[in-house]
Protein backbone atom coordinates (compact mmCIF):
# COMPACT_ATOMS: atom_id res chain seq x y z
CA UNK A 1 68.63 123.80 118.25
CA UNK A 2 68.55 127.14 116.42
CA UNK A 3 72.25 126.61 115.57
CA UNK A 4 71.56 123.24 113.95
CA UNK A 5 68.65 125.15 111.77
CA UNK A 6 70.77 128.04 110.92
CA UNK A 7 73.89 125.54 109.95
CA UNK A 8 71.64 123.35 107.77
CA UNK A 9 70.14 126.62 106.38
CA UNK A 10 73.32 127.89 105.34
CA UNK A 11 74.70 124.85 104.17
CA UNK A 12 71.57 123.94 101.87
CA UNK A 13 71.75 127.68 100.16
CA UNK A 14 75.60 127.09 99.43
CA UNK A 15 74.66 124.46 97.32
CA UNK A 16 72.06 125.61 95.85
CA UNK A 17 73.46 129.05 94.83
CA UNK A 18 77.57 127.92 94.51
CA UNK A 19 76.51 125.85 90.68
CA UNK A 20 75.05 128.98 89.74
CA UNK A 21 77.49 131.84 90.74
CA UNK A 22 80.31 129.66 89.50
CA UNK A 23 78.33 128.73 85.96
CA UNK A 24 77.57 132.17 85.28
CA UNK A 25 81.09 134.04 86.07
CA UNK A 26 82.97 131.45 83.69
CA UNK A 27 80.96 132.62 81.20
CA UNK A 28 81.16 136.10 81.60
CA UNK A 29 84.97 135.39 81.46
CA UNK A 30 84.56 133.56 78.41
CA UNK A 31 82.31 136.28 76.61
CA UNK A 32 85.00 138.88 77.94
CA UNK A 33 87.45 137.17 76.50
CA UNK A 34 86.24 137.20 73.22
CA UNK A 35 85.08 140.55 72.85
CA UNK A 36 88.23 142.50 73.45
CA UNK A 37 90.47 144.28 70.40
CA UNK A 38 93.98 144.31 70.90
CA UNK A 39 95.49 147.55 72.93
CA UNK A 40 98.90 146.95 72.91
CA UNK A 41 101.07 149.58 74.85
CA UNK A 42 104.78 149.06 74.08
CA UNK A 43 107.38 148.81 76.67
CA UNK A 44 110.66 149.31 75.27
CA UNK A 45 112.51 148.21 78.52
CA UNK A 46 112.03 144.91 77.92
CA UNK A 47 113.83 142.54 75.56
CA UNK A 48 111.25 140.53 73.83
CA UNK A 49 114.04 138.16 71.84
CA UNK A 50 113.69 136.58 75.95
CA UNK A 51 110.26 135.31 75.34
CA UNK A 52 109.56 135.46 71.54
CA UNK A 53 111.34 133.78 68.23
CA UNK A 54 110.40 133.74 64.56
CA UNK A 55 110.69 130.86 62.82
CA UNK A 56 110.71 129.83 59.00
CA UNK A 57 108.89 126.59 58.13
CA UNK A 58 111.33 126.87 54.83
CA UNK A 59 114.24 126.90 56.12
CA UNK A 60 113.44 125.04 59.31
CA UNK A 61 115.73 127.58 61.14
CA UNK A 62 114.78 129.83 64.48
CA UNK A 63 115.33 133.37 63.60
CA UNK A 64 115.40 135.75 66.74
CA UNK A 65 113.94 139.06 66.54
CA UNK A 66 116.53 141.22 67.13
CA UNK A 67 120.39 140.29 67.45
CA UNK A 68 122.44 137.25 66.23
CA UNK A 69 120.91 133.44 66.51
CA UNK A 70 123.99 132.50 68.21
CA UNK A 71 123.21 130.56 71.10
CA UNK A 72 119.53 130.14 70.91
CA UNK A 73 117.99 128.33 73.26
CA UNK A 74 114.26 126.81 73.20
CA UNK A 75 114.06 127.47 76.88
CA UNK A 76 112.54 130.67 76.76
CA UNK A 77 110.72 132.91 79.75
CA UNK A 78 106.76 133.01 79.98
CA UNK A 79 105.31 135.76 77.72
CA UNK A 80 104.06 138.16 80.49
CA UNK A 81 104.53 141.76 78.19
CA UNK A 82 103.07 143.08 74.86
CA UNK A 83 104.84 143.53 71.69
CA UNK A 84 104.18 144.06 67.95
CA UNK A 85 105.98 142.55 65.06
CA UNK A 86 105.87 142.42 61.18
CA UNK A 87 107.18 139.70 59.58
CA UNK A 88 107.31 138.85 55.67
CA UNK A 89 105.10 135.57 54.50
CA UNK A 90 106.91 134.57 51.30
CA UNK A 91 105.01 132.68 48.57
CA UNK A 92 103.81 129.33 49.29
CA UNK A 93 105.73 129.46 52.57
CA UNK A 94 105.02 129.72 56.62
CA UNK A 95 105.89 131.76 59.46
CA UNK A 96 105.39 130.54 63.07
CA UNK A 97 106.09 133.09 66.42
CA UNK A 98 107.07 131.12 69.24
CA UNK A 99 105.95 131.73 72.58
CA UNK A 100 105.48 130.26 75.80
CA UNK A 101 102.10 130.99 76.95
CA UNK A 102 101.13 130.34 81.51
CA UNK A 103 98.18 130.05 82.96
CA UNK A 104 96.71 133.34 84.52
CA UNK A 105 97.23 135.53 81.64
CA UNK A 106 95.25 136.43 78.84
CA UNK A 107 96.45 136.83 75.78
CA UNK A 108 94.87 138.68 72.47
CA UNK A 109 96.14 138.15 69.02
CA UNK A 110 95.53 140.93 66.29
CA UNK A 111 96.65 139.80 62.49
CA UNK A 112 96.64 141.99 59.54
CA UNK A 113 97.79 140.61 56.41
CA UNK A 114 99.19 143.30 53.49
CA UNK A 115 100.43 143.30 50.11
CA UNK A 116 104.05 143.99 50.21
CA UNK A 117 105.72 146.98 48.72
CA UNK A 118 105.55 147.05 45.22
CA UNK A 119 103.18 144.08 44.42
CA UNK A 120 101.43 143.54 41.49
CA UNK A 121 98.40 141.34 43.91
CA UNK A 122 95.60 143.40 45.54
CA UNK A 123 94.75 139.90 47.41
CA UNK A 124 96.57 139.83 50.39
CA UNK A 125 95.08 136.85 52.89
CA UNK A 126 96.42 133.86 54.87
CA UNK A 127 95.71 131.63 57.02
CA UNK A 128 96.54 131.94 60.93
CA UNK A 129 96.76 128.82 63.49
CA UNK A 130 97.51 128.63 67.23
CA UNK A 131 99.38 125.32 67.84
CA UNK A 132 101.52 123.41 70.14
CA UNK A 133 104.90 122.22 69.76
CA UNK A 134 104.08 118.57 68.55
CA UNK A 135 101.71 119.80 66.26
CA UNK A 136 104.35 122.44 64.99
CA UNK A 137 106.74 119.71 64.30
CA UNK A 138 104.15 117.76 62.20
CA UNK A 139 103.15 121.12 60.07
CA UNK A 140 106.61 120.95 59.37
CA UNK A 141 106.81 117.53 58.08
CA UNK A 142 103.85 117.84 56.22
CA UNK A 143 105.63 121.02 54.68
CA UNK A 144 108.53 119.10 53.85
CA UNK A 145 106.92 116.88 52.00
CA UNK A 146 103.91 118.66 50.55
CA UNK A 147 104.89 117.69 46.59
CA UNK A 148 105.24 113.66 47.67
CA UNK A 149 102.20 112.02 46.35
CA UNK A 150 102.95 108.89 48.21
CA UNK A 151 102.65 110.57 51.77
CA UNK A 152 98.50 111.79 50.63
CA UNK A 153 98.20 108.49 49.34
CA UNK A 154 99.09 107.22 53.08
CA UNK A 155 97.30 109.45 54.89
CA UNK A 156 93.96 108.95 52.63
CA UNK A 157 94.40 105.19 52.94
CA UNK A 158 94.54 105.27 56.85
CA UNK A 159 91.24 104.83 58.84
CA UNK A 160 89.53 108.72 60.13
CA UNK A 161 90.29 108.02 63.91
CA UNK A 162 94.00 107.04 63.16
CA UNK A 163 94.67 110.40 60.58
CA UNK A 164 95.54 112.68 63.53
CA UNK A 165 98.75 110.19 64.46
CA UNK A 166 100.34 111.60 60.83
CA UNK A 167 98.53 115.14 60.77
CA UNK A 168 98.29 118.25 62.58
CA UNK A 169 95.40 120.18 64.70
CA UNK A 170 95.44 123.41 66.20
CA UNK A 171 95.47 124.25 69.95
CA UNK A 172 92.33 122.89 71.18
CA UNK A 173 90.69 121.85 67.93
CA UNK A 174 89.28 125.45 67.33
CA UNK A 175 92.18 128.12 66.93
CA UNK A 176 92.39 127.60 63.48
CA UNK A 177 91.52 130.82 60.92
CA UNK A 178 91.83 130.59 57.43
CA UNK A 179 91.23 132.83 54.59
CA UNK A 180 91.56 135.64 56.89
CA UNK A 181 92.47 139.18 56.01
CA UNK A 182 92.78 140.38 59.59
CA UNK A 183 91.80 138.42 62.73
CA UNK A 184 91.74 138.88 66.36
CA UNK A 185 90.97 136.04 68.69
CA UNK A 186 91.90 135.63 72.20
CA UNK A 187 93.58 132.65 74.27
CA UNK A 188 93.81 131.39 78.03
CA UNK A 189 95.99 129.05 79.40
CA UNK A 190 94.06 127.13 82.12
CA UNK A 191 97.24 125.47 83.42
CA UNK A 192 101.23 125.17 83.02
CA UNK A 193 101.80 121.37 82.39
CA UNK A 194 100.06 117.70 83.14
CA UNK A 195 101.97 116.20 86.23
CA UNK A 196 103.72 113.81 83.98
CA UNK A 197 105.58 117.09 82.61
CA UNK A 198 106.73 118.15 86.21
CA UNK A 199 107.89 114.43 86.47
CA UNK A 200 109.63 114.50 83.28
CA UNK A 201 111.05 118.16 82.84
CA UNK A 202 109.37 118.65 79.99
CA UNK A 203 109.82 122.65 79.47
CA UNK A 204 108.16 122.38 76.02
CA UNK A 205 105.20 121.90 77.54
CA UNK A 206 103.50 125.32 77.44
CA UNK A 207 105.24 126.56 73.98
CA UNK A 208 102.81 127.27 70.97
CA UNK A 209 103.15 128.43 67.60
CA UNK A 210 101.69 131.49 66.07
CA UNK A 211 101.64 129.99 62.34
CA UNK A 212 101.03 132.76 59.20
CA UNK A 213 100.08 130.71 56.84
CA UNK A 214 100.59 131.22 52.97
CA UNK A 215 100.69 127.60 50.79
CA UNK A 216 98.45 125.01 50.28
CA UNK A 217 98.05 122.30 53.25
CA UNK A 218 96.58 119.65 54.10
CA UNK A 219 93.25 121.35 55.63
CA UNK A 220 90.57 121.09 52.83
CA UNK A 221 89.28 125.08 53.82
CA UNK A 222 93.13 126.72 53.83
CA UNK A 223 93.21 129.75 51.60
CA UNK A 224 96.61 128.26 49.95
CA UNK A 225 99.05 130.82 48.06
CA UNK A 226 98.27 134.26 46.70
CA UNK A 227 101.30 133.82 44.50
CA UNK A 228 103.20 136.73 45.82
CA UNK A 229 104.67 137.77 49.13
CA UNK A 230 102.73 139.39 52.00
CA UNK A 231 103.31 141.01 54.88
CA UNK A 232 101.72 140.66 58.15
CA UNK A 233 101.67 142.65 61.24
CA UNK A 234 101.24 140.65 65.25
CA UNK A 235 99.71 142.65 67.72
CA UNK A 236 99.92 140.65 71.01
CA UNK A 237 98.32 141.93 73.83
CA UNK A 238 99.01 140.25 77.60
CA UNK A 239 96.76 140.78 80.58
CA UNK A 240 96.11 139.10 84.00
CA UNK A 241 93.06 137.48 84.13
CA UNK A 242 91.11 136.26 86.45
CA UNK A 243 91.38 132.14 86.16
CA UNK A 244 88.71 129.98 87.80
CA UNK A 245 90.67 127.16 89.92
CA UNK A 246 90.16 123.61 88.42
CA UNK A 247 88.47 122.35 91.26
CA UNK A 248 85.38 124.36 90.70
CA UNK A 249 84.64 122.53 87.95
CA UNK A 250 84.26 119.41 90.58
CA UNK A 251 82.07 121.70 92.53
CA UNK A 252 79.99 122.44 89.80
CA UNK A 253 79.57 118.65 88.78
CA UNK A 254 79.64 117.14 92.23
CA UNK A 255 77.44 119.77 94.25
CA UNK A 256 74.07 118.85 91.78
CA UNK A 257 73.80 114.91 92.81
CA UNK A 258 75.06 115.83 96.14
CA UNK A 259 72.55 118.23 96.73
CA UNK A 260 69.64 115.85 95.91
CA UNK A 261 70.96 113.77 98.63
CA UNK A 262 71.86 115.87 100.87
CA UNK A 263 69.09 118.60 101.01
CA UNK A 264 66.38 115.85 101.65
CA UNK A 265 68.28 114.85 104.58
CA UNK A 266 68.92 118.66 106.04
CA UNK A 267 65.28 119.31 105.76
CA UNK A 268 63.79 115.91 106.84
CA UNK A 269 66.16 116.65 109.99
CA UNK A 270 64.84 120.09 110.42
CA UNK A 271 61.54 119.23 110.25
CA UNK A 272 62.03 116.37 113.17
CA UNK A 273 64.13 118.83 115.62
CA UNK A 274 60.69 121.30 115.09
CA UNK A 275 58.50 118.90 116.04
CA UNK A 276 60.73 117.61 119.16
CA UNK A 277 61.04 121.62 119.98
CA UNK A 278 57.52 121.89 119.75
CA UNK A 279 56.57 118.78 121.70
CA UNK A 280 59.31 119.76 125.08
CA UNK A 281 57.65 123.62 124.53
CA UNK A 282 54.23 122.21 125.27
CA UNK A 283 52.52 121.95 128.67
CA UNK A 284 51.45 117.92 130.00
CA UNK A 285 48.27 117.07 129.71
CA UNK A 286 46.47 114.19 131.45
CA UNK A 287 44.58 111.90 129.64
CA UNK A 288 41.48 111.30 131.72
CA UNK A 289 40.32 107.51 132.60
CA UNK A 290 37.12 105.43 131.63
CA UNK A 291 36.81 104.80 135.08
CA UNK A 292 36.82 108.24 136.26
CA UNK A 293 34.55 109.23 133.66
């Protein structure tokens, strides 16, 4: 009988305590996450053309990092090192970085936008967005046809909820940073694909797009062009984190109704093994007759 009070015991705690340990370290991961500067350390051992390529929203070509374009391939290996790049924004133009970001890493992002050498501007801002692939592809379009009046006159005519079928967001609606002179933010991936992608082969499915961003878009708060060139520098830093397994977060919703049915139960049955306990512990007594009396 002890057992069975020690086993509901245990079992009532768990889900008591398990919401609260599990709410409070995802957000000390979160708050870690964005608190830390970029520390790159540079490896030179590595090739980072295997998991990195600059891109040119002008020209709509991929430009490798170092070495020839020649047999470029968007296939490229997860992004698992740091590395640190300048690249040159021209006037009223983009550049994206394209990586392929995987779940248990963390990865921090350190901008600096510069005048270039010999420019007559002192301003030297842009705007910096974190996007995916599909989103990439409609910044381009919208690039492409940034002076057609008829393509604004579309996308104002179309109804709010239906805008995003023509437009672009950045990755999760938030990683967008405009006006910036230098910014660090910080990304995780919680997982590498939907099941549909495993299905599929899709191996786009985890690449997104650093875009420097130096003309006028769509986005009502962009910065749009200094009229000059600018340079920027990309820190990237890359660290294992650790990542929370999805199914907590069904622990964390499931475990609160649960518990309201299931601690009622462990105590109501704890409460009626007592009272047996106490009833076999006690002595007989006799119950004395009217008769007798």
């Amino acid at each position: 009988m002890k057992n069975e009070n020690s086993f509901f015991a245990i079992i009532t705690n768990v889900m008591i305590i398990l919401p609260i340990v599990i709410f409070g370290t995802n957000s000390t991961i979160t708050s870690v996450n964005a608190a830390n500067d970029c520390e790159v350390s540079i490896d030179s051992s590595w090739d980072v053309e295997e998991a990195v390529t600059i891109h040119n929203v002008d020209s709509g070509s991929t430009i490798p990092i170092f070495g020839d374009s020649v047999g470029y391939s968007e296939s490229k290996a997860p992004l698992k090192q740091d590395f640190v790049y300048e690249v040159v924004i021209e006037n009223g133009g983009a550049t994206a970085i394209s990586m392929k970001l995987v779940a248990g890493y963390k990865y921090n992002f350190c901008i600096t936008f510069s005048p270039i050498l010999g420019s007559n501007s002192t301003v030297a801002k842009g705007d910096v967005y974190l996007m995916t692939k599909s989103n990439w592809d409609s910044y381009k379009a919208e690039y492409n046809s940034r002076e057609s009046e008829n393509m604004a006159e579309i996308i104002e005519a179309m109804p709010v909820e239906w805008r995003d079928m023509l437009t672009w967001i950045p990755f999760r609606d938030v990683h967008s940073y405009e006006g910036e002179k230098y910014k660090q933010f910080s990304v995780g991936i919680d997982s590498s694909g939907s099941s549909w992608t495993s299905i599929f082969g899709d191996e786009s499915a985890n690449d997104y797009y650093l875009v420097l961003d130096g003309w006028d878009n769509s986005r009502p708060n962009d910065f749009g062009s200094i009229s000059d060139d600018m340079n920027a520098e990309i820190l990237v830093e890359v660290e294992e984190r650790l990542s929370i397994p999805p199914f907590t977060a069904y622990l964390l919703i499931g475990s609160l109704p649960i518990s309201c049915i299931v601690i009622p139960i462990a105590l109501h049955i704890a409460y009626k093994n007592g009272a047996k306990e106490d009833i076999k512990d006690s002595p007989p007594e006799q119950i004395p007759f009217l008769e007798d009396a």
